[in-house]
N, C-alpha and C. Protein backbone atom coordinates (compact mmCIF):
# COMPACT_ATOMS: atom_id res chain seq x y z
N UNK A 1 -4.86 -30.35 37.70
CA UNK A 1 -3.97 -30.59 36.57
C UNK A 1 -2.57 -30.85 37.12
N UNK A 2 -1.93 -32.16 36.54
CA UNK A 2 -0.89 -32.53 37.39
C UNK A 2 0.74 -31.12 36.73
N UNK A 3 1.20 -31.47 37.44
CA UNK A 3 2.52 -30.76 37.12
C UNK A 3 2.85 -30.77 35.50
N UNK A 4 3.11 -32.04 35.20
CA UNK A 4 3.49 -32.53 33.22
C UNK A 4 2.48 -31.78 32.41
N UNK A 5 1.04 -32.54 32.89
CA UNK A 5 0.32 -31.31 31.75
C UNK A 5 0.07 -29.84 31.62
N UNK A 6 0.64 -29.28 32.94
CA UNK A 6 0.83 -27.86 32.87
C UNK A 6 1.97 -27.34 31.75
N UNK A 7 3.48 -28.28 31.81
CA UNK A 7 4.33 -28.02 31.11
C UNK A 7 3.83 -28.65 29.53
N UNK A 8 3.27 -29.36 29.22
CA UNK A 8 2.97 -29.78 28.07
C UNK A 8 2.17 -28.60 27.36
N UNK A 9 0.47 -28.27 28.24
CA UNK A 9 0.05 -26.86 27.56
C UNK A 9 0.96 -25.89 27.67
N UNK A 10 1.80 -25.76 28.50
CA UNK A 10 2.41 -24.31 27.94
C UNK A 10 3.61 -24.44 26.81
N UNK A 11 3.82 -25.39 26.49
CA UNK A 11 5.11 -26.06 25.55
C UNK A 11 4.05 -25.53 24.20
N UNK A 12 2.74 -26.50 24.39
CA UNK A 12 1.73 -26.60 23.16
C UNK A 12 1.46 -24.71 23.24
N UNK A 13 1.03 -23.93 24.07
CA UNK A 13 0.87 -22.64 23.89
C UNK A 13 2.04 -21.66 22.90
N UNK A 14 3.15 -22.03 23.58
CA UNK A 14 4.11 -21.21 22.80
C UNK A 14 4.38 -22.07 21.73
N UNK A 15 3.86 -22.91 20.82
CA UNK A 15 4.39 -23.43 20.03
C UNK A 15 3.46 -22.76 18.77
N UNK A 16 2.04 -22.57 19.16
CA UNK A 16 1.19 -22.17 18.61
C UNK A 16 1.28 -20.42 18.57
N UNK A 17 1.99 -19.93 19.67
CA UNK A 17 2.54 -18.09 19.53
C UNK A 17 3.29 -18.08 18.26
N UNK A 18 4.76 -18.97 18.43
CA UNK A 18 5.82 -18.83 17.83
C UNK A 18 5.18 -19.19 15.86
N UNK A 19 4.07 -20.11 16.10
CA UNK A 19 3.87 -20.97 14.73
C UNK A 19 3.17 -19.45 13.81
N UNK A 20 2.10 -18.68 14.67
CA UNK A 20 1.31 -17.62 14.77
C UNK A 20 2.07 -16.26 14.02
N UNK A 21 3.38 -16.31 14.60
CA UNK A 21 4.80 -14.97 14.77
C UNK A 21 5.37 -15.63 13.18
N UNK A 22 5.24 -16.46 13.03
CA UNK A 22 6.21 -16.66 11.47
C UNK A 22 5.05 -16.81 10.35
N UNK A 23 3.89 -17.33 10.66
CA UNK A 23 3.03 -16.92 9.19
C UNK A 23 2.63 -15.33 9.41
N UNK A 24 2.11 -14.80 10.23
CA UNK A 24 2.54 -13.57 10.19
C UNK A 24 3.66 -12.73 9.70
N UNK A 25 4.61 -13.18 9.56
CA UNK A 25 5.50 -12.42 9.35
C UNK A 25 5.99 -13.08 7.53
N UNK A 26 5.95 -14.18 7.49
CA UNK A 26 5.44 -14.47 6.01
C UNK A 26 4.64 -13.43 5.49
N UNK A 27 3.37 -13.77 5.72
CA UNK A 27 2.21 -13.34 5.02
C UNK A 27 2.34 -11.92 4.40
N UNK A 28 3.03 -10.73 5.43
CA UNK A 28 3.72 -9.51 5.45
C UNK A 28 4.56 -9.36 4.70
N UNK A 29 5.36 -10.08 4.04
CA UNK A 29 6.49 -10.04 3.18
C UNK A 29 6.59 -10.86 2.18
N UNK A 30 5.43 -11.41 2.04
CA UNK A 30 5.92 -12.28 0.80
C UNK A 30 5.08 -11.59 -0.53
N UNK A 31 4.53 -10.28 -0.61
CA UNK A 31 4.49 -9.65 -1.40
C UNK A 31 5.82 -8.79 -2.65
N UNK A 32 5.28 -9.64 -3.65
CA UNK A 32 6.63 -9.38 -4.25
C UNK A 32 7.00 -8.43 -5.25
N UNK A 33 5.75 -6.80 -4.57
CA UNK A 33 5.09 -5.48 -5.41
C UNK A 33 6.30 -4.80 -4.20
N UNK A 34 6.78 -5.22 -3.53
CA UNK A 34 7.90 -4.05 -2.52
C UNK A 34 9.50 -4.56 -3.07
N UNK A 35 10.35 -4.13 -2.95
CA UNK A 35 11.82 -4.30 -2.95
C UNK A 35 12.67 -4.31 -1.45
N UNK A 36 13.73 -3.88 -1.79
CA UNK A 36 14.72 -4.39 -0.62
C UNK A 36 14.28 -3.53 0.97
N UNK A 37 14.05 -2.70 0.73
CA UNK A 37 13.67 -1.53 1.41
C UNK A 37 12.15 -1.75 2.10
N UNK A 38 11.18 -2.36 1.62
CA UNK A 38 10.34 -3.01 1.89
C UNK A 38 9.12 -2.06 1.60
N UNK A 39 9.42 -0.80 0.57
CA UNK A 39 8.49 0.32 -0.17
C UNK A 39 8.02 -0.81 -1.33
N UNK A 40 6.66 -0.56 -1.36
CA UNK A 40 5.94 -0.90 -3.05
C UNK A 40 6.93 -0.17 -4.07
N UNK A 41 6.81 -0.55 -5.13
CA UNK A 41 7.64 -0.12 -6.54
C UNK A 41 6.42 0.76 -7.58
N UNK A 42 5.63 0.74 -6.76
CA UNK A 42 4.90 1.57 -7.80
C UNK A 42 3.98 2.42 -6.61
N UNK A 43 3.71 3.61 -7.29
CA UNK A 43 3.24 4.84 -6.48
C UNK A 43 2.01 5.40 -7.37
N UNK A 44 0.97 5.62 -7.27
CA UNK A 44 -0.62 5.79 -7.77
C UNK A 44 -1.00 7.41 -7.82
N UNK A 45 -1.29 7.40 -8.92
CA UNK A 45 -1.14 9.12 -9.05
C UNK A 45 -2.99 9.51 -9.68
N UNK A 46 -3.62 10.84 -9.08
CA UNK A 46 -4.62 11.08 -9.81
C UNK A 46 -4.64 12.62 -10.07
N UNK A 47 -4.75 12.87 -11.62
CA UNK A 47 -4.61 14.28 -12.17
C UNK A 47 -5.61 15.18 -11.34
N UNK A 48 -4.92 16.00 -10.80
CA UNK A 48 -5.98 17.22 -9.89
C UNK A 48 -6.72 17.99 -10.86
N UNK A 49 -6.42 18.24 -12.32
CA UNK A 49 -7.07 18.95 -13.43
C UNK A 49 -8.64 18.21 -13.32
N UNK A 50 -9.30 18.92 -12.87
CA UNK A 50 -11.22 18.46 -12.91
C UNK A 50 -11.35 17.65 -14.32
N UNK A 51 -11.17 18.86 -15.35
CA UNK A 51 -11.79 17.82 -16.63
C UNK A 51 -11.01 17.11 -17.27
N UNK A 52 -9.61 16.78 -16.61
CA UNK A 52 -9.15 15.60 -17.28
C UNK A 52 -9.26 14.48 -16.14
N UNK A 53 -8.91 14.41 -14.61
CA UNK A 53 -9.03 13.25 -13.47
C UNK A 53 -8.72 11.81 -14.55
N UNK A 54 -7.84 11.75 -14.47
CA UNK A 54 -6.91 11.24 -15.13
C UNK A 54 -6.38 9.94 -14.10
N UNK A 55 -5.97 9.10 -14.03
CA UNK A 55 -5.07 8.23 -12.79
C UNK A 55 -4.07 7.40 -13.78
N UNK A 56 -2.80 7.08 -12.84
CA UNK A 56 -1.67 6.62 -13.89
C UNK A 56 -1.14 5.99 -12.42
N UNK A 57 -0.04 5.39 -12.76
CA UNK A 57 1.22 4.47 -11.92
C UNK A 57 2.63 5.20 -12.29
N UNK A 58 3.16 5.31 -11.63
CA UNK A 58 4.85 5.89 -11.69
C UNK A 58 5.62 4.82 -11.04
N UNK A 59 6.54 4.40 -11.41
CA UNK A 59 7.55 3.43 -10.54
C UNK A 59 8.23 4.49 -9.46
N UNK A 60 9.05 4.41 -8.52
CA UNK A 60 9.40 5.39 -7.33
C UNK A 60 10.54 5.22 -7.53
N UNK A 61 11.23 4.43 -8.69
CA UNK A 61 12.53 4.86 -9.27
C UNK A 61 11.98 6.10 -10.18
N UNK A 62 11.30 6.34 -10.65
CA UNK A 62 11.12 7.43 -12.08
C UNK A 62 10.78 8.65 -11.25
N UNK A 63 9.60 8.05 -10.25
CA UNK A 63 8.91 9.96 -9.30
C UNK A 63 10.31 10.12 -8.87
N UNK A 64 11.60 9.08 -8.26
CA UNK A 64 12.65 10.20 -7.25
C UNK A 64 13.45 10.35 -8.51
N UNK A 65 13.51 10.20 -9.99
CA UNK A 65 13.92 10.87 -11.04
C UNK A 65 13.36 12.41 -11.72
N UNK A 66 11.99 12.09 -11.34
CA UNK A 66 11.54 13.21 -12.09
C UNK A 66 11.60 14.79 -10.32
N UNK A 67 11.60 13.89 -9.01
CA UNK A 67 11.78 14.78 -7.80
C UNK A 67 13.07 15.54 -8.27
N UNK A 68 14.45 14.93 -8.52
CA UNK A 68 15.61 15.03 -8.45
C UNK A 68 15.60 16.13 -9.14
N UNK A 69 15.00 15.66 -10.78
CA UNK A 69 14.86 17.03 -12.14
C UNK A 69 14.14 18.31 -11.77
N UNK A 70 12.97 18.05 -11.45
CA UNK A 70 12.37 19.00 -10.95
C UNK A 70 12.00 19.06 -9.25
N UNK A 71 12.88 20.11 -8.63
CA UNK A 71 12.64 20.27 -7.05
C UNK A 71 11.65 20.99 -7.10
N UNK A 72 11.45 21.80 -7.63
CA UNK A 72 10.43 22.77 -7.31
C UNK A 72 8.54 21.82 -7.68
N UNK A 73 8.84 21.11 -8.40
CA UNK A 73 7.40 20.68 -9.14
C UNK A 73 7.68 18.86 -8.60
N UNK A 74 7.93 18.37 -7.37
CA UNK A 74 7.89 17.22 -6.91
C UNK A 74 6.64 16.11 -7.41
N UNK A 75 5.57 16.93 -7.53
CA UNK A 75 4.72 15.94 -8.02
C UNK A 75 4.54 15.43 -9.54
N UNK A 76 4.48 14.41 -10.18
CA UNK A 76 4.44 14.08 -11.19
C UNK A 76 3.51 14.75 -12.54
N UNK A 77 3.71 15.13 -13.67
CA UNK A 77 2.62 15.83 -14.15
C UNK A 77 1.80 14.33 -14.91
N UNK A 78 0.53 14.60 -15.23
CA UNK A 78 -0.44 13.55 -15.83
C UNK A 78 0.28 13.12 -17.41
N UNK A 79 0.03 12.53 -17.08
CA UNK A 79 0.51 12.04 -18.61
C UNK A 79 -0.25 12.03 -20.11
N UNK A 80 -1.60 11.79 -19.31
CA UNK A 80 -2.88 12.69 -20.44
C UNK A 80 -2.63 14.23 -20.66
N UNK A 81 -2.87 14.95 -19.95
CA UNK A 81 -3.09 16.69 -19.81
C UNK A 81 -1.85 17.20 -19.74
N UNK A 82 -0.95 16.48 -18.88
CA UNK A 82 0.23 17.36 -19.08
C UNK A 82 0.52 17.99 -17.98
N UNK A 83 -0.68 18.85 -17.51
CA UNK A 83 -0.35 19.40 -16.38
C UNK A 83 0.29 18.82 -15.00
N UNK A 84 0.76 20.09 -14.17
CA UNK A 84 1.13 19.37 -12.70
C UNK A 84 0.45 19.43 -11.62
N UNK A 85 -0.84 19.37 -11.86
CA UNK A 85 -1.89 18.91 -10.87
C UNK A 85 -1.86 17.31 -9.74
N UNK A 86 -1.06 16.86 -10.04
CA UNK A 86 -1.46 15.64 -9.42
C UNK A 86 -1.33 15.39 -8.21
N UNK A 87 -2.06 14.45 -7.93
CA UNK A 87 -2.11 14.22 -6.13
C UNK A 87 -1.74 12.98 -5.89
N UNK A 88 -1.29 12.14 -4.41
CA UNK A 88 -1.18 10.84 -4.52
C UNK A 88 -2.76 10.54 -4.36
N UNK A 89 -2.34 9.11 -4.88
CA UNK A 89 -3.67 8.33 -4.81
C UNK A 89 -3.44 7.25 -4.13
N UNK A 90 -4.43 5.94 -3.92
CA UNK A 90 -4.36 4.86 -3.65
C UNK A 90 -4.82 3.92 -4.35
N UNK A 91 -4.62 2.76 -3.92
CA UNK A 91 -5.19 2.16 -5.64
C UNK A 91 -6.14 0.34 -4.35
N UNK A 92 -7.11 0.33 -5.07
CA UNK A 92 -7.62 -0.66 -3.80
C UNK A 92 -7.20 -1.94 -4.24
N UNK A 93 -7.05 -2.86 -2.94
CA UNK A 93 -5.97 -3.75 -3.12
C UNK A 93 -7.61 -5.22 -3.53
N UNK A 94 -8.74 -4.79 -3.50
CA UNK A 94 -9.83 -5.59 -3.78
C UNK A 94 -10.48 -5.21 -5.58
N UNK A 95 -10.63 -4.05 -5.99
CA UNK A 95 -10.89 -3.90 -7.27
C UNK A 95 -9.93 -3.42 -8.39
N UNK A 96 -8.96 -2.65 -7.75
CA UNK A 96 -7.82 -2.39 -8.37
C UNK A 96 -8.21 -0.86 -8.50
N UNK A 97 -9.41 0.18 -8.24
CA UNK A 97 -9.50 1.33 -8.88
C UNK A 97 -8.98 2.19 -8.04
N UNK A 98 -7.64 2.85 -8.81
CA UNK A 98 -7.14 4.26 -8.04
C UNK A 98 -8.24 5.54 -7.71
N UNK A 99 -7.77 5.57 -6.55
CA UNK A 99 -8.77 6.65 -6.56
C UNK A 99 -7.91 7.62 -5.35
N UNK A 100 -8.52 9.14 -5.09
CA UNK A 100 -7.56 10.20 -4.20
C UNK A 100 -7.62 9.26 -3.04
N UNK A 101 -6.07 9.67 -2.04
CA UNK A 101 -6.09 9.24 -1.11
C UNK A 101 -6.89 10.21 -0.23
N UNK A 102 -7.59 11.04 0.21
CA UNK A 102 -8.61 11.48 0.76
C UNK A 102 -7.67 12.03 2.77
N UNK A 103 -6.41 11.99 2.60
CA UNK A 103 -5.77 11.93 3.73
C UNK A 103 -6.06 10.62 5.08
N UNK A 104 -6.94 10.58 6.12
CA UNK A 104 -6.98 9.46 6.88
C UNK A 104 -8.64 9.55 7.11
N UNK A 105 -9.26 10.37 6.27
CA UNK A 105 -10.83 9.89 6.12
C UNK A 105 -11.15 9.46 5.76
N UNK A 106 -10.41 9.13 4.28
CA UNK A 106 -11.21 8.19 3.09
C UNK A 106 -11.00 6.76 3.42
N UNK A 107 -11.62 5.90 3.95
CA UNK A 107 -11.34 4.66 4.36
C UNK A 107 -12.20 3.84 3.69
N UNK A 108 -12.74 3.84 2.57
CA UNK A 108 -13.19 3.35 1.97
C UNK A 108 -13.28 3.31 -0.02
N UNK A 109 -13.17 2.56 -0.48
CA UNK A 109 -13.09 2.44 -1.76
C UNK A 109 -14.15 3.38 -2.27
N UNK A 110 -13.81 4.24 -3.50
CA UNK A 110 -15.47 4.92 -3.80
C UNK A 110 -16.08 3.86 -4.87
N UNK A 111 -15.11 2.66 -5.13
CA UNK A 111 -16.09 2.22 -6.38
C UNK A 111 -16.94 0.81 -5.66
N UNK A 112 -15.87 0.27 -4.71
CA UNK A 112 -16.27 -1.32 -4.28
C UNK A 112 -16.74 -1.25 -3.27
N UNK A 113 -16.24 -0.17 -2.53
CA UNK A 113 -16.86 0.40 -0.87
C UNK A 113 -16.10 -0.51 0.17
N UNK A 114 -15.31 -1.25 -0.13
CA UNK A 114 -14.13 -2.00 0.79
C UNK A 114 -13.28 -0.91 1.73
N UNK A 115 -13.24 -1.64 2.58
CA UNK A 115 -11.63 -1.11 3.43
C UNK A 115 -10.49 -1.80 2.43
N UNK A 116 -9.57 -0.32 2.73
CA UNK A 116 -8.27 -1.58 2.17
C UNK A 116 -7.72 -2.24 2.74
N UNK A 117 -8.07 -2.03 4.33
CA UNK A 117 -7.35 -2.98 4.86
C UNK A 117 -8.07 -4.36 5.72
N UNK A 118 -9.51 -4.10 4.79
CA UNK A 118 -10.14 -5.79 5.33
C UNK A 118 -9.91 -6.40 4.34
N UNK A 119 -10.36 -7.70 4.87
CA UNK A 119 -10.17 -9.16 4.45
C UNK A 119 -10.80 -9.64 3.41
């Protein structure tokens, strides 16, 4: 391979890194469920009360309103039951159903059985 087409593939290589580095970095941000800060605007809640399991949405302007009001009781109460059982949840980005976030075991949807973070 003469000298030129060495510099040509590597011209064509990094052109295809750099092309790679900006839809990536699109693709990452052009969700328009986060704000300036680059947090989602909405936070997924499921009532810990057994016979109500309840799930709702809070905006994360209202939870650091209702944190602020109540320090002691940070978590949101259900909006069905009332109570302050609630836990975070997650909500799947393939069927839409909130469900407990399960800490870093639950890696799977319980209704669709997806990852949330495949394709």
């Amino acid at each position: 391979m003469e000298a030129q087409q060495k510099k040509y593939l590597a011209i064509g290589v990094a052109a295809v890194g750099v092309l790679v580095m900006i839809v990536s970095v699109v693709w990452t941000t052009r969700s328009g469920t986060a704000d300036e800060s680059g947090l989602p605007q909405e936070t997924y809640w499921m009532c810990g009360n057994q016979a109500c399991g309840n799930t709702f949405t809070m905006t994360r302007k209202d939870l650091v309103k209702h944190q602020e009001a109540h320090p002691d009781s940070p978590f949101p109460p259900c909006p069905k039951c009332g109570k302050s059982l609630s836990v975070a949840a997650n909500k799947c980005p393939h069927c839409g159903t909130i469900y407990a976030g399960g800490g870093r075991g639950r890696t799977v949807c319980p209704k669709c059985g997806k990852s949330p973070v495949s394709t």
